[in-house]
Protein backbone atom coordinates (compact mmCIF):
# COMPACT_ATOMS: atom_id res chain seq x y z
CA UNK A 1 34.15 91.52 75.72
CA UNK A 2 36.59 88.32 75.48
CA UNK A 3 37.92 86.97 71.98
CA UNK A 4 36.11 83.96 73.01
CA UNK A 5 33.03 85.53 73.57
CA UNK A 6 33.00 87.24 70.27
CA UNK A 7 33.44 83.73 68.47
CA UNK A 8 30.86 82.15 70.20
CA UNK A 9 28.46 85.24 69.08
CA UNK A 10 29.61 84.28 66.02
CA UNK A 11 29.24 80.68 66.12
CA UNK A 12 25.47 81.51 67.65
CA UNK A 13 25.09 83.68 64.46
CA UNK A 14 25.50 80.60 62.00
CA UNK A 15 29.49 81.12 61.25
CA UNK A 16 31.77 78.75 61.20
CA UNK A 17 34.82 78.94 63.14
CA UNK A 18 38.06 79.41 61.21
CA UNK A 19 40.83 77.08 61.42
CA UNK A 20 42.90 79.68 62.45
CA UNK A 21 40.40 80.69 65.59
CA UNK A 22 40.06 76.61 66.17
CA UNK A 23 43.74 76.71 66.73
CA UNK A 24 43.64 79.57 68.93
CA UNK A 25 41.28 77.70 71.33
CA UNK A 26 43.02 75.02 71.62
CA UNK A 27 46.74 76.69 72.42
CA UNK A 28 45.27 79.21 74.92
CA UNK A 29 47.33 79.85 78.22
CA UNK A 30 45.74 78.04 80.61
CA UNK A 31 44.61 81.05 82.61
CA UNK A 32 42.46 81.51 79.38
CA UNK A 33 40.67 78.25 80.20
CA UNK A 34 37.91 79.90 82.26
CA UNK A 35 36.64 82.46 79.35
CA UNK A 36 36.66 79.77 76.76
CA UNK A 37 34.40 77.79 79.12
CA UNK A 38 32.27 80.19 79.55
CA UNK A 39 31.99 81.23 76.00
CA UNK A 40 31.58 78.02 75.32
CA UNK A 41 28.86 77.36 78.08
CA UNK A 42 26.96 80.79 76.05
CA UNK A 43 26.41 78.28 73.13
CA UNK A 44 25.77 75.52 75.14
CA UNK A 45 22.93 77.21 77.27
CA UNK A 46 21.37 78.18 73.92
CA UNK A 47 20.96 74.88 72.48
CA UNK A 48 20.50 72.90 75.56
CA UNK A 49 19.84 75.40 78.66
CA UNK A 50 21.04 73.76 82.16
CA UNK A 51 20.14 70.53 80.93
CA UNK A 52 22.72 67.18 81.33
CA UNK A 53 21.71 64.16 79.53
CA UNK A 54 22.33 60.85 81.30
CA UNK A 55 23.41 58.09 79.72
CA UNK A 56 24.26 54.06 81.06
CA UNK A 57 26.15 51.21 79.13
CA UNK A 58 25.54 47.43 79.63
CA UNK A 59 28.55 45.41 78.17
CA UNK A 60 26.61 43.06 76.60
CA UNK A 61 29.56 41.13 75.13
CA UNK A 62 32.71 40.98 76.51
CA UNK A 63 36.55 40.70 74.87
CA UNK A 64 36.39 37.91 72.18
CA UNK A 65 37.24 40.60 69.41
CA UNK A 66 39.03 40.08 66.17
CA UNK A 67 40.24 43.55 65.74
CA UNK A 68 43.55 45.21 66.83
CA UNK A 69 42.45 48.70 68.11
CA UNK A 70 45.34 49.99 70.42
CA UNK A 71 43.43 51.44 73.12
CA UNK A 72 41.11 48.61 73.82
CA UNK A 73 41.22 45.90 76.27
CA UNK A 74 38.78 43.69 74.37
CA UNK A 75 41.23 43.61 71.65
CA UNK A 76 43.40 40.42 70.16
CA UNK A 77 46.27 42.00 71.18
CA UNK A 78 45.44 42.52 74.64
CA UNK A 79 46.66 41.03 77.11
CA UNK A 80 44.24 43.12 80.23
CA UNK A 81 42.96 41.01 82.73
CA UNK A 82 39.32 41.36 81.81
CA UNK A 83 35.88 39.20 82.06
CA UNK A 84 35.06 37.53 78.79
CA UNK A 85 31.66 35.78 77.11
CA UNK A 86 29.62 35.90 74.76
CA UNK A 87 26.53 37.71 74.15
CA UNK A 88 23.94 38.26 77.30
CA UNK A 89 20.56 36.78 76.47
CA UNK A 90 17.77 38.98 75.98
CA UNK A 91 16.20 38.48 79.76
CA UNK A 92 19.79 39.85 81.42
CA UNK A 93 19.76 43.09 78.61
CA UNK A 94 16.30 43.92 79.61
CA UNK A 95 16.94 43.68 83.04
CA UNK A 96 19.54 46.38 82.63
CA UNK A 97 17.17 48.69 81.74
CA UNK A 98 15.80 48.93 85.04
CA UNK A 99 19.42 49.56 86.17
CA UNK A 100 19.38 52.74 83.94
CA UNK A 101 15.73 54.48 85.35
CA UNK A 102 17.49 53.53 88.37
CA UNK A 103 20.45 55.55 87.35
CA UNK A 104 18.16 58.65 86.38
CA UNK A 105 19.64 57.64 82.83
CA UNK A 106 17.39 58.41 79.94
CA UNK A 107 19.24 56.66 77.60
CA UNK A 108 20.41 52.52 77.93
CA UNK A 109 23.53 51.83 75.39
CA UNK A 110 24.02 48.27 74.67
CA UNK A 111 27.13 47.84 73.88
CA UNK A 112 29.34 44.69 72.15
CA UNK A 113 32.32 43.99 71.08
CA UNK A 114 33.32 42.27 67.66
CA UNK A 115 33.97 43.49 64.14
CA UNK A 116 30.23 43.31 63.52
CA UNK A 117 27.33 41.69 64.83
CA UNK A 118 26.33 38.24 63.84
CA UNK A 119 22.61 37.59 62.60
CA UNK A 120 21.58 36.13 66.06
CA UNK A 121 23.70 39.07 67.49
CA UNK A 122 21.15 41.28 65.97
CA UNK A 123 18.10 39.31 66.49
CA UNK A 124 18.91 38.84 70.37
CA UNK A 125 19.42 42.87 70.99
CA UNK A 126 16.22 43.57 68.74
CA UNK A 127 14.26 41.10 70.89
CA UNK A 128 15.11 42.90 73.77
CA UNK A 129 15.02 46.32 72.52
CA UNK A 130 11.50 45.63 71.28
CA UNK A 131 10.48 44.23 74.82
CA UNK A 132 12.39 47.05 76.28
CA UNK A 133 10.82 50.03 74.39
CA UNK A 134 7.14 48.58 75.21
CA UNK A 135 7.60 48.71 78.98
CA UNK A 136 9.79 51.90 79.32
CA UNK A 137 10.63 54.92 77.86
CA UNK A 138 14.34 54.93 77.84
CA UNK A 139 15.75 55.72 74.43
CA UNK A 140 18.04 52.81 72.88
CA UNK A 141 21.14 53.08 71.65
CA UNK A 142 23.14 50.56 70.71
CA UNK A 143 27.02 50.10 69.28
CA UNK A 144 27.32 46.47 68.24
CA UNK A 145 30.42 47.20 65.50
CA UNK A 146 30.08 47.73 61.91
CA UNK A 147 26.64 47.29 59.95
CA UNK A 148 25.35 46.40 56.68
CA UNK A 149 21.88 47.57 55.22
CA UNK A 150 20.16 44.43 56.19
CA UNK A 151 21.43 44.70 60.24
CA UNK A 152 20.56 48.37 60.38
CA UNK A 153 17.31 47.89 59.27
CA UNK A 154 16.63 45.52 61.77
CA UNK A 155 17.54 47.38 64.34
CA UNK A 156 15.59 50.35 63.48
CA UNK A 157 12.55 48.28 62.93
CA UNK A 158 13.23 46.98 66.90
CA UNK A 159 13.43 50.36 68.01
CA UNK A 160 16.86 51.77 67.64
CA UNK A 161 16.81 54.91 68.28
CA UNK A 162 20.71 55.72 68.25
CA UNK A 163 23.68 53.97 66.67
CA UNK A 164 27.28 54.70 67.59
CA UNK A 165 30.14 53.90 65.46
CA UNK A 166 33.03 55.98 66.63
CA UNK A 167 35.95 57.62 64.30
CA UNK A 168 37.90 57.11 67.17
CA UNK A 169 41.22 59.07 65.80
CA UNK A 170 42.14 61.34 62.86
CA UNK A 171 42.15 59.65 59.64
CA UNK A 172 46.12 60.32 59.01
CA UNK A 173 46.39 58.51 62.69
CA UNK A 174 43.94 55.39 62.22
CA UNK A 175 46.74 52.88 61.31
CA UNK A 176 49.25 53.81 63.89
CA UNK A 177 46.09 52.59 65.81
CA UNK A 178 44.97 50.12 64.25
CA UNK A 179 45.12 47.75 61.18
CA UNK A 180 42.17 45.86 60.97
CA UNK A 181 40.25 47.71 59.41
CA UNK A 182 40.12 51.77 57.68
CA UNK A 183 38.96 54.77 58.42
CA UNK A 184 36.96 54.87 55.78
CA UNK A 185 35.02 51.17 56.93
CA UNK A 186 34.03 53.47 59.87
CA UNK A 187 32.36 56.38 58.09
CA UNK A 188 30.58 53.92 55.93
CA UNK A 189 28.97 52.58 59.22
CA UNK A 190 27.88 55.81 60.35
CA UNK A 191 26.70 56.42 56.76
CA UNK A 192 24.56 53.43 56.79
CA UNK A 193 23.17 54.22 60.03
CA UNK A 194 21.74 57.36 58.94
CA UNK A 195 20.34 56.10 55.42
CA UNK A 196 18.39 53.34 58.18
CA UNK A 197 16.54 56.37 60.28
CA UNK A 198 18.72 55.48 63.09
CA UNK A 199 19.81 58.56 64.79
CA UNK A 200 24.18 58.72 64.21
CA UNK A 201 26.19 58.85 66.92
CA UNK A 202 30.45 58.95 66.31
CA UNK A 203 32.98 60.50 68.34
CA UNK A 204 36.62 60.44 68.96
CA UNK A 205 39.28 59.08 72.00
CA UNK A 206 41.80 62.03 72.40
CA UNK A 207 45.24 61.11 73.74
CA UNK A 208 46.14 58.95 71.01
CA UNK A 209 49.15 61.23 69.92
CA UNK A 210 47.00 63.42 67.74
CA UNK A 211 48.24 66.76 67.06
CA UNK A 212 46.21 69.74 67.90
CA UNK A 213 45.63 70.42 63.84
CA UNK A 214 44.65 67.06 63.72
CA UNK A 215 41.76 67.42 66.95
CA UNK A 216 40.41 70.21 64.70
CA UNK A 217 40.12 68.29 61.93
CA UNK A 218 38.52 65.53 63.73
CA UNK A 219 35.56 68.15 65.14
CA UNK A 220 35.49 69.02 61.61
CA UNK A 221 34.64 66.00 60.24
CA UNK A 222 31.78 65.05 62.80
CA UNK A 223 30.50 67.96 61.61
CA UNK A 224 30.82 66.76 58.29
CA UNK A 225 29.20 63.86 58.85
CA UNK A 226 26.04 65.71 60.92
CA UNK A 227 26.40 63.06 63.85
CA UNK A 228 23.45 63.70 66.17
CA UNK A 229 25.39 62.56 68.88
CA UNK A 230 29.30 63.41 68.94
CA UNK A 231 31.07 61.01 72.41
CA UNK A 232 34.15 62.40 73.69
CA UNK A 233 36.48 59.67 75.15
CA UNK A 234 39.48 60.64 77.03
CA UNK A 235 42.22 57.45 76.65
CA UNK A 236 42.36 55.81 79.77
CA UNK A 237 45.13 53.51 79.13
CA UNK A 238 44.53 50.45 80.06
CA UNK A 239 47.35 48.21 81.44
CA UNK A 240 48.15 45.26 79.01
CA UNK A 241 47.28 46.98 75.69
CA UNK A 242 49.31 48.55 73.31
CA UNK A 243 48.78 52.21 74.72
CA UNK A 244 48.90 51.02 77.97
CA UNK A 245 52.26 53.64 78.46
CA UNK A 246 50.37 56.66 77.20
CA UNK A 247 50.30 59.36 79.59
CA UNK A 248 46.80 61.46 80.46
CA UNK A 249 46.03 64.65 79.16
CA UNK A 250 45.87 67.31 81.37
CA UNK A 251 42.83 68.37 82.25
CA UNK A 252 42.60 71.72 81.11
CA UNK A 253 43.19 70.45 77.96
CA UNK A 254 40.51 68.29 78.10
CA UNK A 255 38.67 71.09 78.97
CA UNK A 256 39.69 72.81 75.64
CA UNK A 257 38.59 70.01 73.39
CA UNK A 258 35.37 70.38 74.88
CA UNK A 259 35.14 73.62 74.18
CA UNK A 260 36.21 73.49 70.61
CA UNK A 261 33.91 70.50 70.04
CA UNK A 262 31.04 72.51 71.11
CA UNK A 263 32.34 75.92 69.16
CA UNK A 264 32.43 73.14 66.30
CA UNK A 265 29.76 71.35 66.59
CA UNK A 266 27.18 74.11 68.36
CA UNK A 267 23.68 72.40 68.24
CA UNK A 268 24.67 68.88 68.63
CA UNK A 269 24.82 66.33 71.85
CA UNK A 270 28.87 66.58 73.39
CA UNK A 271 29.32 63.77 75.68
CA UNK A 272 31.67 63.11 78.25
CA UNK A 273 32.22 59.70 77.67
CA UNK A 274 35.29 57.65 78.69
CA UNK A 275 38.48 58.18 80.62
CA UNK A 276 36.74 61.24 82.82
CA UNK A 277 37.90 59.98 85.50
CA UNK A 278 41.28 60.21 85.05
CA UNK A 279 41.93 63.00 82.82
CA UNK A 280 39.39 65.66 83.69
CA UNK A 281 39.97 64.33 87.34
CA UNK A 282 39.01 66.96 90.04
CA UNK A 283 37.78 69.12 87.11
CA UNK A 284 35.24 67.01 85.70
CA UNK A 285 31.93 69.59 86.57
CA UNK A 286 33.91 72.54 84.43
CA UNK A 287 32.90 70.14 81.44
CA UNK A 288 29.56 69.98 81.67
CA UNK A 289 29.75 74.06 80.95
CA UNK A 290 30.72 73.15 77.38
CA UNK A 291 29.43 69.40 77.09
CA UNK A 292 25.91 68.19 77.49
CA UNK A 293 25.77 64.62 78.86
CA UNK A 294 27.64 61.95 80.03
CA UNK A 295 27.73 58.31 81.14
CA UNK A 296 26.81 57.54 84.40
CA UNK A 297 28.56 54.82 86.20
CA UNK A 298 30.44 52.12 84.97
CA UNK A 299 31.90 51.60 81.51
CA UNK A 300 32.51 48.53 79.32
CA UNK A 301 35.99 47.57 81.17
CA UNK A 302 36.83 50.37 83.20
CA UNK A 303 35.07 51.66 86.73
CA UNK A 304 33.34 55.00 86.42
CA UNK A 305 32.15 57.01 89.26
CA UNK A 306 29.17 56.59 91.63
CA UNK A 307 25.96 57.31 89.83
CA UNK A 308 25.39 58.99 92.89
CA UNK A 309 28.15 61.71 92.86
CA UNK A 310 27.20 62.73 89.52
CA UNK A 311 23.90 63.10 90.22
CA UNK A 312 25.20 65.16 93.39
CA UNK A 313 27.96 67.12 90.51
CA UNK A 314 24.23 68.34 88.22
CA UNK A 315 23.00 69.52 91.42
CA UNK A 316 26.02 71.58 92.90
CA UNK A 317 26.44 73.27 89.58
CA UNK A 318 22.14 74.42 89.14
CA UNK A 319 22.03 71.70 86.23
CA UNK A 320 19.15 69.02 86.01
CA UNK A 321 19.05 66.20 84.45
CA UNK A 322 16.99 65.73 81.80
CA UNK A 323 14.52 63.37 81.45
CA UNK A 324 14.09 63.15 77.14
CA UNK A 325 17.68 61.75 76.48
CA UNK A 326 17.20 62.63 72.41
């Protein structure tokens, strides 16, 4: 029996991984890569069997934003050639909801940019989510920036079922990133979320120049926080923003952060999100052996694949999709 497989009996018998063994997992030769997976997959096929969550975002408000966040094209200090306006009424967000049961997605992320949503903000995605939850039964989730009390309420009272607010980086790496706003204004977000009944949902973009200590840390502190939901973007670097020079990661190790995410975080959602494409590349169905969903087609600047050829990836590997996206 492999190292790995011993720490994910382990893990499966309600210990928590050592730093130490974290480490470990995450410096492996690369020929180790295929017995971490499938340790990791043993974990993953407890909690969540051959299941693979689907997931589709609607940009439902485009660039505009006040903050300086490195990796983003929406950002004032980006200079990406991207489409612009303001928020989508409430008939154009609904009608992306049939784009998602088209999609086989079970869950419909609304998505918009800003620091925080504006009262109408709100009141236009809570319209629609209302109108939305009556004739479907997608789940909701939405990521509209930071929250107070009075906005998160709302939204739960519209039928929010999921909020995302991502860490996005390690704490001691937020402000090489960006300035705008702390680390700390982020947790409070996610905080809120969860005091409004709103499922939490916070993840991390890896390729930012964290260290490998630091990617442990980062799985340790969505633990922390008991995120339902933990999204794990890859950077793709986007051509006219400040990271626009970072390289890829390799993908196998991508493939070890998704392993230690899931030896981290055992029982919770791990999602493929963004940047896939171009980091995991050609190895993006060795993934879903340690993750549990992804997005499915395209994302809020960037092209993602063919809903089609994922759907085609679930099958080839004896997954299914499943229909209950929470």
């Amino acid at each position: 029996m492999s190292k790995w497989t011993n720490l994910a009996r382990k893990v499966l018998e309600g210990e928590l991984l050592e730093k130490k063994e974290a480490l470990e997992i995450l410096e492996a030769h690369n020929v180790e890569v295929l017995s971490i997976m499938n340790a990791a997959y043993t974990i993953r096929s407890h909690y969540f069997g051959n299941k693979v969550k689907l997931n589709m975002i609607i940009n439902a408000k485009s660039g505009l934003c006040p903050e300086n966040c490195g990796y983003c094209s929406q950002s004032i200090v980006s200079n990406a050639s991207i489409e612009k306006y303001p928020m989508l009424d409430k008939e154009t967000i609904i009608a992306g909801a049939q784009e998602a049961i088209k999609r086989q997605a079970g869950t419909y992320c609304i998505v918009a940019s800003g620091r925080a949503p504006s009262k109408r903000d709100v009141e236009e995605v809570a319209g629609a989510v209302e109108e939305i939850t009556k004739t479907t039964s997608l789940k909701i989730c939405a990521c509209l920036g930071f929250l107070n009390e009075e906005k998160a309420q709302r939204l739960q009272q519209a039928g929010v079922h999921r909020y995302n607010h991502n860490l996005n980086t390690h704490r001691d790496n937020h402000s090489s990133i960006v300035s705008t706003h702390t680390y700390e204004d982020r947790v409070s977000t996610v905080n809120e979320v969860k005091k409004s009944g709103i499922s939490p949902c916070s993840g991390c973009i890896f390729g930012m120049g964290e260290t490998n200590e630091q990617i442990y840390e980062i799985a340790v502190s969505l633990r922390d926080l008991n995120v339902d939901s933990i999204p794990v973007n890859f950077l793709h670097a986007i051509k006219g923003t400040p990271l626009q020079d970072q390289k890829p990661l390799e993908p196998l190790a991508c493939l070890k952060i998704l392993a230690l995410m899931r030896f981290i975080n055992p029982s919770k959602e791990i999602r493929i999100s963004g940047g896939r494409e171009v980091n995991l590349r050609s190895l993006q169905p060795l993934g879903l052996y340690a993750a549990n969903s992804i997005f499915v087609g395209d994302y809020l600047t960037t092209d993602g694949q063919e809903a089609e050829y994922d759907h085609k990836m679930i099958e080839d590997l004896g997954f299914e999709i499943e229909e209950c996206a929470l």
